[in-house]
PDB file of N, CA and C in Angstrom:
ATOM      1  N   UNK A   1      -6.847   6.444 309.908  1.00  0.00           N
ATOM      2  CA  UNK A   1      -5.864   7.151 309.127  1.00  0.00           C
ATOM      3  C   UNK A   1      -5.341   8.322 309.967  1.00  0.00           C
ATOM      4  N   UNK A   2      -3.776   8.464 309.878  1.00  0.00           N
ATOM      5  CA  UNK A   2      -3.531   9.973 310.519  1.00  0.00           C
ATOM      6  C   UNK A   2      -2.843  10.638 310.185  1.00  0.00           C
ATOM      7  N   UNK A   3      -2.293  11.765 310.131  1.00  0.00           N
ATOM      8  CA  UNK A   3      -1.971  12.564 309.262  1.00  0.00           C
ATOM      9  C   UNK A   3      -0.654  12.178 308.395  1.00  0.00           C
ATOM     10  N   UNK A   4      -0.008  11.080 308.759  1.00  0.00           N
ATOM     11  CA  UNK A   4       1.038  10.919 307.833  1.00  0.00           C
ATOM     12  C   UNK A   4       0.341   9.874 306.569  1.00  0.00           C
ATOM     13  N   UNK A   5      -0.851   9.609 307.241  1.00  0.00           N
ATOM     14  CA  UNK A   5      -0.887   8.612 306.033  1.00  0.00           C
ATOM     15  C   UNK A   5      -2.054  10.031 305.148  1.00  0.00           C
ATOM     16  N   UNK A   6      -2.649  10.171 305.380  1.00  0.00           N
ATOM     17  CA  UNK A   6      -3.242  11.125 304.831  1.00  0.00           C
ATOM     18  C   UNK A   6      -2.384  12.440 303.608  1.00  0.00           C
ATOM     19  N   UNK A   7      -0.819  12.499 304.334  1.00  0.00           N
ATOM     20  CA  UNK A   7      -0.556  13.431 303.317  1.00  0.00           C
ATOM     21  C   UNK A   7       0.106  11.931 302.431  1.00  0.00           C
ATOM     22  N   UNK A   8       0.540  10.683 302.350  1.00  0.00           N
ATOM     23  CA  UNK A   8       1.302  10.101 301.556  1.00  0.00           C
ATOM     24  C   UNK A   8       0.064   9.531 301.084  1.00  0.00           C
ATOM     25  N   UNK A   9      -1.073   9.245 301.008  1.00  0.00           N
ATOM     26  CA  UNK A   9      -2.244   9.520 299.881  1.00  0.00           C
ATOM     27  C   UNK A   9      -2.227  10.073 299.090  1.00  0.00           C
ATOM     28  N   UNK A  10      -2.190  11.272 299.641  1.00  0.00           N
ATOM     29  CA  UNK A  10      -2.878  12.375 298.923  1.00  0.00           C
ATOM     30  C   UNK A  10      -1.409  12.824 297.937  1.00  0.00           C
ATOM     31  N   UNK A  11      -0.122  12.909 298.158  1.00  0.00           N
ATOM     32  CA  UNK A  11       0.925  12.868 297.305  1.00  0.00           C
ATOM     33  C   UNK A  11       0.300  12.125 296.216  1.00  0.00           C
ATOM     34  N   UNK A  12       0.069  10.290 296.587  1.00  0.00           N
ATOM     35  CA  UNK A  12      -0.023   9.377 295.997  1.00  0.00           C
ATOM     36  C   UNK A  12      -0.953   9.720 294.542  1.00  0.00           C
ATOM     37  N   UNK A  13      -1.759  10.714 294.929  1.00  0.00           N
ATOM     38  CA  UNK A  13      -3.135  10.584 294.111  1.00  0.00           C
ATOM     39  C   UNK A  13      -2.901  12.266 293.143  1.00  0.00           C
ATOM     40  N   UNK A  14      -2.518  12.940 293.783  1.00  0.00           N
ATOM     41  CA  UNK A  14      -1.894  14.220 292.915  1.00  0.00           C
ATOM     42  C   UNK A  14      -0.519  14.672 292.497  1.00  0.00           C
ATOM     43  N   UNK A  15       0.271  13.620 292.608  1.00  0.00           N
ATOM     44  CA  UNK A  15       1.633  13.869 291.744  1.00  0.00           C
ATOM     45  C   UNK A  15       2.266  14.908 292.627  1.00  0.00           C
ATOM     46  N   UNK A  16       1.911  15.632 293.823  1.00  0.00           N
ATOM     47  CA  UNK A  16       2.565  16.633 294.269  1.00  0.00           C
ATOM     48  C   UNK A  16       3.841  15.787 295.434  1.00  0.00           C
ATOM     49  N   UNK A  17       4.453  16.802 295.801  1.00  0.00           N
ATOM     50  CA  UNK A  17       5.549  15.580 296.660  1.00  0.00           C
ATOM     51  C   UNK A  17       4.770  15.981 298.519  1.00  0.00           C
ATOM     52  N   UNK A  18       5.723  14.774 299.055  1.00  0.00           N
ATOM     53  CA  UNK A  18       4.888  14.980 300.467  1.00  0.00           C
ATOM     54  C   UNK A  18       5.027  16.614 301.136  1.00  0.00           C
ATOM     55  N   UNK A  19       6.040  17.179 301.207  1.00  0.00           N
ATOM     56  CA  UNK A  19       6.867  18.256 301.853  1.00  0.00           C
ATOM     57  C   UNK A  19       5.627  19.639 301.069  1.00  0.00           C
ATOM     58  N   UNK A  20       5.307  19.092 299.822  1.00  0.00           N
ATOM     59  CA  UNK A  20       4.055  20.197 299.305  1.00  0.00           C
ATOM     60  C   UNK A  20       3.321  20.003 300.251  1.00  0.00           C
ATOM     61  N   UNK A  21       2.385  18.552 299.842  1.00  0.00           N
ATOM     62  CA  UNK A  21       1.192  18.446 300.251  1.00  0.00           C
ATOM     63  C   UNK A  21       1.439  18.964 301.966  1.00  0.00           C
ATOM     64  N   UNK A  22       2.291  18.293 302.678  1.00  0.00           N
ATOM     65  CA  UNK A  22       2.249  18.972 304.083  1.00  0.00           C
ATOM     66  C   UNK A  22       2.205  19.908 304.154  1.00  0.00           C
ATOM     67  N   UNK A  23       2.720  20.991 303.735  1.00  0.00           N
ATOM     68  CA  UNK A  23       2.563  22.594 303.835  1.00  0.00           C
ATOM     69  C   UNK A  23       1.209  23.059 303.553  1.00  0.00           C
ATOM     70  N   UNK A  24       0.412  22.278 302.410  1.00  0.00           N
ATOM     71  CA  UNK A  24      -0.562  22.595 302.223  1.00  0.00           C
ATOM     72  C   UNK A  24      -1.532  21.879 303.514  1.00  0.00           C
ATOM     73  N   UNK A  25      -1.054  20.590 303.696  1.00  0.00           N
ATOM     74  CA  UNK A  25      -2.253  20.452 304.982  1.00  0.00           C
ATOM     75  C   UNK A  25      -1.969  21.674 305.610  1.00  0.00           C
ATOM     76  N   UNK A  26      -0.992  22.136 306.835  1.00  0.00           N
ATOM     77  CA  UNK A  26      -0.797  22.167 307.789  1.00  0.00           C
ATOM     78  C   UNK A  26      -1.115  24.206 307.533  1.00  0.00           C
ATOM     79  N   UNK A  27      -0.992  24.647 306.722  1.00  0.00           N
ATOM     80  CA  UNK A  27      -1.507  26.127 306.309  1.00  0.00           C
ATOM     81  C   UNK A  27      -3.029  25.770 306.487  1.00  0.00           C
ATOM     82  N   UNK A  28      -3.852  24.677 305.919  1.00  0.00           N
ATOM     83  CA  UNK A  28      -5.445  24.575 305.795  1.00  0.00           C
ATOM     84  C   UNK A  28      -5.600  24.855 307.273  1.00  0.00           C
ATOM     85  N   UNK A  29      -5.090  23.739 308.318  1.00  0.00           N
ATOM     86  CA  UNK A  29      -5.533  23.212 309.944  1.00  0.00           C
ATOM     87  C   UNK A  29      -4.973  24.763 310.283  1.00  0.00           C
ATOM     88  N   UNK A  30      -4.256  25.609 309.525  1.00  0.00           N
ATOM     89  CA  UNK A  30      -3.558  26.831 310.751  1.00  0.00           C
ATOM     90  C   UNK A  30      -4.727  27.690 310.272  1.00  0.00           C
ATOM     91  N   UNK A  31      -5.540  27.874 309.246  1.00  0.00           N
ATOM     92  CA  UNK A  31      -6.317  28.776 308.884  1.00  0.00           C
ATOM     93  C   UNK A  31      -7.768  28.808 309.476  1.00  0.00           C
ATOM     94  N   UNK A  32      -7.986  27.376 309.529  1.00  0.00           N
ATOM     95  CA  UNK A  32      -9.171  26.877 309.936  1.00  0.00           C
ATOM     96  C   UNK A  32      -9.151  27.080 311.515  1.00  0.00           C
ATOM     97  N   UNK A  33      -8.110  26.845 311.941  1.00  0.00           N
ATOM     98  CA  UNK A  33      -7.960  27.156 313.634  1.00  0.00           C
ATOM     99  C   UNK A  33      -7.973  28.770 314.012  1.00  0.00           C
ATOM    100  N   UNK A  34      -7.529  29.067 312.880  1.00  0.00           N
ATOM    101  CA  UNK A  34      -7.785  30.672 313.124  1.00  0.00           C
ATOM    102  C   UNK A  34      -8.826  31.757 313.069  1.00  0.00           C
ATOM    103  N   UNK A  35      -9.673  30.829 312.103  1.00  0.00           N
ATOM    104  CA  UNK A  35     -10.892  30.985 311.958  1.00  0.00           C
ATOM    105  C   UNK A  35     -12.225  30.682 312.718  1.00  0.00           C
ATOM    106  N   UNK A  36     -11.610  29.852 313.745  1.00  0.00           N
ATOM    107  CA  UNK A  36     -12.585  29.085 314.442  1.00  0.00           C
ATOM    108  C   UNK A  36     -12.142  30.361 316.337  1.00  0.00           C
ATOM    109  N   UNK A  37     -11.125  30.386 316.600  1.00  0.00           N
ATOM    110  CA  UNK A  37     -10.366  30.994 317.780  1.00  0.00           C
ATOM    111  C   UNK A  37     -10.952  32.612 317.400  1.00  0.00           C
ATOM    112  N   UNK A  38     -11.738  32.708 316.178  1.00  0.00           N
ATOM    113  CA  UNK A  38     -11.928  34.470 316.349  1.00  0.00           C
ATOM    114  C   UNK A  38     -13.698  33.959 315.825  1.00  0.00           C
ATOM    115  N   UNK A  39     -14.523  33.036 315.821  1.00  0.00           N
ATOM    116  CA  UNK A  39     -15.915  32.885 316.303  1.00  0.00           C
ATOM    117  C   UNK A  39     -16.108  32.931 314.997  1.00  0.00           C
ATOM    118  N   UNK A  40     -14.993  32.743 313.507  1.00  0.00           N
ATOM    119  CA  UNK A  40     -15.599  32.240 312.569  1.00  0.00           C
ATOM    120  C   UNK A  40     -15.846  30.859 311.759  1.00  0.00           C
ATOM    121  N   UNK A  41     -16.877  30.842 311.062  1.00  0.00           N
ATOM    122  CA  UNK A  41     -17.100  28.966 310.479  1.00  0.00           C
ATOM    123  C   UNK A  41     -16.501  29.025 309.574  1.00  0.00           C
ATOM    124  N   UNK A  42     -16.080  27.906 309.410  1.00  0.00           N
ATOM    125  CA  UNK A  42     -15.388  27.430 308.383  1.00  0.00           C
ATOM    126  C   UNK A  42     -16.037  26.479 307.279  1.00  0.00           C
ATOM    127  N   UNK A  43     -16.963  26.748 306.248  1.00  0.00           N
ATOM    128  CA  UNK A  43     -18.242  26.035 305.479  1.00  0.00           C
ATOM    129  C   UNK A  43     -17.627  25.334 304.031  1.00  0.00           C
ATOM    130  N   UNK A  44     -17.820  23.776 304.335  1.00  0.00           N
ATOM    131  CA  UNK A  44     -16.776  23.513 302.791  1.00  0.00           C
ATOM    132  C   UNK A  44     -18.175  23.060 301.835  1.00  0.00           C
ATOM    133  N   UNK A  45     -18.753  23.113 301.257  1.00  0.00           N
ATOM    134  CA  UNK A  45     -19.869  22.831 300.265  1.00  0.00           C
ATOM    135  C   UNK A  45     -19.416  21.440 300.379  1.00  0.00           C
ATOM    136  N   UNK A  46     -20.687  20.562 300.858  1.00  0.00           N
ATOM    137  CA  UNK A  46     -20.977  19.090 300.496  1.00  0.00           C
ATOM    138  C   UNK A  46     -19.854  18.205 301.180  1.00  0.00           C
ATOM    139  N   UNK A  47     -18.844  19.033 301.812  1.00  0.00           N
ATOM    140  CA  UNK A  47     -18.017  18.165 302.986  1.00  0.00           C
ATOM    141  C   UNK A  47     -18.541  18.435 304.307  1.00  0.00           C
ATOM    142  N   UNK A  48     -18.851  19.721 304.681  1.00  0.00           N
ATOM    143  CA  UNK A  48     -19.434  20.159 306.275  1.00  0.00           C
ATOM    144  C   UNK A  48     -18.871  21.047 306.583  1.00  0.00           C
ATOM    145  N   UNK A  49     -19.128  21.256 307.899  1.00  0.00           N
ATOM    146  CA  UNK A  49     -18.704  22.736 308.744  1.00  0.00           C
ATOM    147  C   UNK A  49     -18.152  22.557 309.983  1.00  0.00           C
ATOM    148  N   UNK A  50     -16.788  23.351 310.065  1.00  0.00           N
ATOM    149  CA  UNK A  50     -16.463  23.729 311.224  1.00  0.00           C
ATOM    150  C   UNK A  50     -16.717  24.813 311.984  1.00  0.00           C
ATOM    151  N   UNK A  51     -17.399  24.835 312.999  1.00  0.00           N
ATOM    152  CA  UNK A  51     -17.910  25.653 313.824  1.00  0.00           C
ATOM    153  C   UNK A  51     -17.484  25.679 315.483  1.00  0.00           C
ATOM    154  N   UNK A  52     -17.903  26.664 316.260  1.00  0.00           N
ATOM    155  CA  UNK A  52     -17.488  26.801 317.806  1.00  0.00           C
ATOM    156  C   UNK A  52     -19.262  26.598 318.624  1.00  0.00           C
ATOM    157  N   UNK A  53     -19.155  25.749 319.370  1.00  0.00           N
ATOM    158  CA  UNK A  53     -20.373  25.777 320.387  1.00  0.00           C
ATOM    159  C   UNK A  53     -19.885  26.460 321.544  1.00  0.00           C
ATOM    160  N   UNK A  54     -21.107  26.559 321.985  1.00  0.00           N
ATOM    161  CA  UNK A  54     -20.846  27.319 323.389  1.00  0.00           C
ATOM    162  C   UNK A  54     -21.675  26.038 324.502  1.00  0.00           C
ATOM    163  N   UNK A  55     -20.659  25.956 325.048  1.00  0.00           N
ATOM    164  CA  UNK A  55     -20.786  24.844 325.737  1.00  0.00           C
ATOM    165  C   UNK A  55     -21.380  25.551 327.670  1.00  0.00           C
ATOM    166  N   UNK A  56     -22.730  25.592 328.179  1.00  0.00           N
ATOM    167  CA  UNK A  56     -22.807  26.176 329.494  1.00  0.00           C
ATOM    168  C   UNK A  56     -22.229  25.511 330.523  1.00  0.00           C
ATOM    169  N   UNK A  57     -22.034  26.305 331.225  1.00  0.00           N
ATOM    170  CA  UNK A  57     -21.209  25.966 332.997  1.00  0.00           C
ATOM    171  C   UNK A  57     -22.176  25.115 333.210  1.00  0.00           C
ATOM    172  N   UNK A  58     -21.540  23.927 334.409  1.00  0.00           N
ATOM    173  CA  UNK A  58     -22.546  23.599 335.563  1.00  0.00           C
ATOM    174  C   UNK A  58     -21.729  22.488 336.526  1.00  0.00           C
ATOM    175  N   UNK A  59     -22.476  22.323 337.074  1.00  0.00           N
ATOM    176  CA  UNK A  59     -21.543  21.469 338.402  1.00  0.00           C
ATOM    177  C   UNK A  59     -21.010  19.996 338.341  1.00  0.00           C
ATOM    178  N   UNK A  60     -20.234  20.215 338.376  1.00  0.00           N
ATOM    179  CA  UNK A  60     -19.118  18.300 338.490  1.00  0.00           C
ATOM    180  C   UNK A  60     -19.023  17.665 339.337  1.00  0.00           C
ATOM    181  N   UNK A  61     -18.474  16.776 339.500  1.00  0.00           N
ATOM    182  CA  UNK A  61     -18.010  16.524 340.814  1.00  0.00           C
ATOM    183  C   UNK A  61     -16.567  15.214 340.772  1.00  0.00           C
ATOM    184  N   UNK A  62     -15.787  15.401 341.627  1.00  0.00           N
ATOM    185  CA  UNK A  62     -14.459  15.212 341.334  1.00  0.00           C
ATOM    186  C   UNK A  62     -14.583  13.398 341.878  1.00  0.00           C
ATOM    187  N   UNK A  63     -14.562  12.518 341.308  1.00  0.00           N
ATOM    188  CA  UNK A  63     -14.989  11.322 341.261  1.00  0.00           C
ATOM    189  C   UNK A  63     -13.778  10.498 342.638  1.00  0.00           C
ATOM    190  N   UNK A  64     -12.495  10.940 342.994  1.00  0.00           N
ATOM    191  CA  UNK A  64     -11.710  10.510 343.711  1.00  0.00           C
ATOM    192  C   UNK A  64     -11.911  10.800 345.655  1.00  0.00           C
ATOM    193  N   UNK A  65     -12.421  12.126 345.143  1.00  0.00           N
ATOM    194  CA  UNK A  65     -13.059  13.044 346.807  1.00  0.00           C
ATOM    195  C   UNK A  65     -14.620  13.048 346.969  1.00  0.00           C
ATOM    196  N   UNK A  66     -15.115  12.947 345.620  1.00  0.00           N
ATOM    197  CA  UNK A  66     -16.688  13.167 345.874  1.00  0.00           C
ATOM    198  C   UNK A  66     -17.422  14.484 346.026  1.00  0.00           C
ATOM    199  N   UNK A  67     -16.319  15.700 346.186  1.00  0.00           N
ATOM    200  CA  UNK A  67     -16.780  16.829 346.344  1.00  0.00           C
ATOM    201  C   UNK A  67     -16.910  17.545 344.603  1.00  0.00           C
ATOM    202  N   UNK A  68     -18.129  18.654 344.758  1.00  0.00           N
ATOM    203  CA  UNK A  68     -18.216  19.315 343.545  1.00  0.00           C
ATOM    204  C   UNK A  68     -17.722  20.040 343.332  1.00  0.00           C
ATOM    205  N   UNK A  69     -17.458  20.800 341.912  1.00  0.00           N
ATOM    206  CA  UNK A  69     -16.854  21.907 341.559  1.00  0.00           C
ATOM    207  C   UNK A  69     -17.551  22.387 340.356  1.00  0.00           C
ATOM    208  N   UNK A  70     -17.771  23.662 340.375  1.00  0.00           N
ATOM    209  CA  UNK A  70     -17.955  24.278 339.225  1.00  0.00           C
ATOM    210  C   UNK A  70     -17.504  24.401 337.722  1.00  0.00           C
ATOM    211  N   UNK A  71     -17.811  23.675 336.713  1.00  0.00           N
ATOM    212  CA  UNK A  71     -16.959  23.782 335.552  1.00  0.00           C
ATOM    213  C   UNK A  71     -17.729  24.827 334.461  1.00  0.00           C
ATOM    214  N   UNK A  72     -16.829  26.188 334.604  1.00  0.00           N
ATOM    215  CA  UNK A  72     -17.673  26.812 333.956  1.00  0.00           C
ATOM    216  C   UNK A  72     -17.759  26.620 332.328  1.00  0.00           C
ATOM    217  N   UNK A  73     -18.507  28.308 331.727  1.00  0.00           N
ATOM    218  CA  UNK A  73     -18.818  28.073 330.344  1.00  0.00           C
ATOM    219  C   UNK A  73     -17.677  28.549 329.538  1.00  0.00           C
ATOM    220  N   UNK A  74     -17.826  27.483 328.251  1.00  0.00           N
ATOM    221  CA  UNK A  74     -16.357  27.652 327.440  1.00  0.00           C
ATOM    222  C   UNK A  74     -17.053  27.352 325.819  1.00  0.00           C
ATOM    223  N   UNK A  75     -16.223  27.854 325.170  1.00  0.00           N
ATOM    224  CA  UNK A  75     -16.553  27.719 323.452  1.00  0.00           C
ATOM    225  C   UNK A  75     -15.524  25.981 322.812  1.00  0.00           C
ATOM    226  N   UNK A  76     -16.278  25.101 322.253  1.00  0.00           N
ATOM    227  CA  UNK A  76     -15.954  24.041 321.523  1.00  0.00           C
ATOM    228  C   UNK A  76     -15.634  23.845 320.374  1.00  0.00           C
ATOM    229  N   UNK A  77     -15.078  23.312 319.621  1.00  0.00           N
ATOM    230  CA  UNK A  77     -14.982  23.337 318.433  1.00  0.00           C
ATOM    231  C   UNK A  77     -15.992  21.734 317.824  1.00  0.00           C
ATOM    232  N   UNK A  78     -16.929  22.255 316.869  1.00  0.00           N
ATOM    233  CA  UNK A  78     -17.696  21.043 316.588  1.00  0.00           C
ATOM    234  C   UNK A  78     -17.402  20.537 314.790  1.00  0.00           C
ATOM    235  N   UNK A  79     -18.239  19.677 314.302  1.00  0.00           N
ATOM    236  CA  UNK A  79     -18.316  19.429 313.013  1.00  0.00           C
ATOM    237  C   UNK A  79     -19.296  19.197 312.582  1.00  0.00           C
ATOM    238  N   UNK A  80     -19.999  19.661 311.573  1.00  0.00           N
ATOM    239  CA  UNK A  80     -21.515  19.180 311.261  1.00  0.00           C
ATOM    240  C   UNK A  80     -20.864  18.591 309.602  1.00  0.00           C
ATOM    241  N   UNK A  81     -21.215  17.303 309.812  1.00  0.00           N
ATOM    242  CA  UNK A  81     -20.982  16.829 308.316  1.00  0.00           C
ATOM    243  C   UNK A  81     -22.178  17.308 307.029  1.00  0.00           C
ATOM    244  N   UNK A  82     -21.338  17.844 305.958  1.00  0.00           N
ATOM    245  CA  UNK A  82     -22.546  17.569 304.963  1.00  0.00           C
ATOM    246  C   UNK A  82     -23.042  16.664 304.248  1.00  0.00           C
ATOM    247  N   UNK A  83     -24.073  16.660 303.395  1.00  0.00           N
ATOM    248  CA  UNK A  83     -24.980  15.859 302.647  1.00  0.00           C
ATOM    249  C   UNK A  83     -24.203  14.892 301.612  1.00  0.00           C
ATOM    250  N   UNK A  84     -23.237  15.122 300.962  1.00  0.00           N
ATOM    251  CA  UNK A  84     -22.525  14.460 299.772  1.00  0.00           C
ATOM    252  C   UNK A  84     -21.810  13.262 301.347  1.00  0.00           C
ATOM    253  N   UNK A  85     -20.632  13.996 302.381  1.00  0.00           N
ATOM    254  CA  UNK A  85     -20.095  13.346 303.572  1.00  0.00           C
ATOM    255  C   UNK A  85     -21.138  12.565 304.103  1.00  0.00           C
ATOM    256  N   UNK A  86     -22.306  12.421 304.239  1.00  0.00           N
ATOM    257  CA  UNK A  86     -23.405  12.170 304.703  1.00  0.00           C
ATOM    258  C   UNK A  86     -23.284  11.101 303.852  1.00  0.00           C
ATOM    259  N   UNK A  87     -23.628  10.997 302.708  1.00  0.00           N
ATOM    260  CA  UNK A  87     -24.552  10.184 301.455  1.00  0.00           C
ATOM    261  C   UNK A  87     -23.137   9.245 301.123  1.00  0.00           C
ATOM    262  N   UNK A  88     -21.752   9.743 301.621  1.00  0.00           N
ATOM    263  CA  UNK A  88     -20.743   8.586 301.198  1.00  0.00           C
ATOM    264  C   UNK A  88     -20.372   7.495 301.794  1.00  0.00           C
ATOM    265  N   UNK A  89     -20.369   7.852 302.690  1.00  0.00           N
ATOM    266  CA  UNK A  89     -20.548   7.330 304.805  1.00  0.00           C
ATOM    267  C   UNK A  89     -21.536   5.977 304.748  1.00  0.00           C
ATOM    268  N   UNK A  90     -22.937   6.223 304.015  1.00  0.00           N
ATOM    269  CA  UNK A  90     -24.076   5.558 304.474  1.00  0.00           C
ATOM    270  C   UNK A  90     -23.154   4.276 303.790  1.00  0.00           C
TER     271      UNK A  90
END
């Protein structure tokens, strides 16, 4: 599924029109990104969490030359599903 079908669902299922529901996705993904870019989680009860890892440096190596390079340390964005997401899945 991707996001166009996701908002013409979700129209489908709450009577709202697409041009809502998009505004409403696309405010959620701008809030949640904003939340995540300043080191905060984002915790939905019984859906999961968006969170930032910290991912450490360490050495690569460039597969075309064979020589290494350093790839240092950087923050990720992860997902930990919850228990209800968990228990619907199985």
């Amino acid at each position: 599924m991707n996001k166009t079908d996701l908002i013409n669902n979700i129209s489908a299922k709450s009577g709202l029109s697409k041009r809502d529901v998009e505004t409403v996705l696309n405010n959620f993904l701008g809030e949640v990104t904003e939340a995540l870019s300043s080191g905060d989680k984002v915790q939905l009860i019984g859906f999961g969490t968006f969170e930032t890892r910290k991912r450490n440096g360490r050495i690569g190596r460039n597969p075309q030359t064979g020589n290494t390079i350093e790839i240092p340390e950087s923050n990720v964005p992860a997902f930990k599903a919850g228990n209800k997401l968990k228990e619907a899945v199985k």
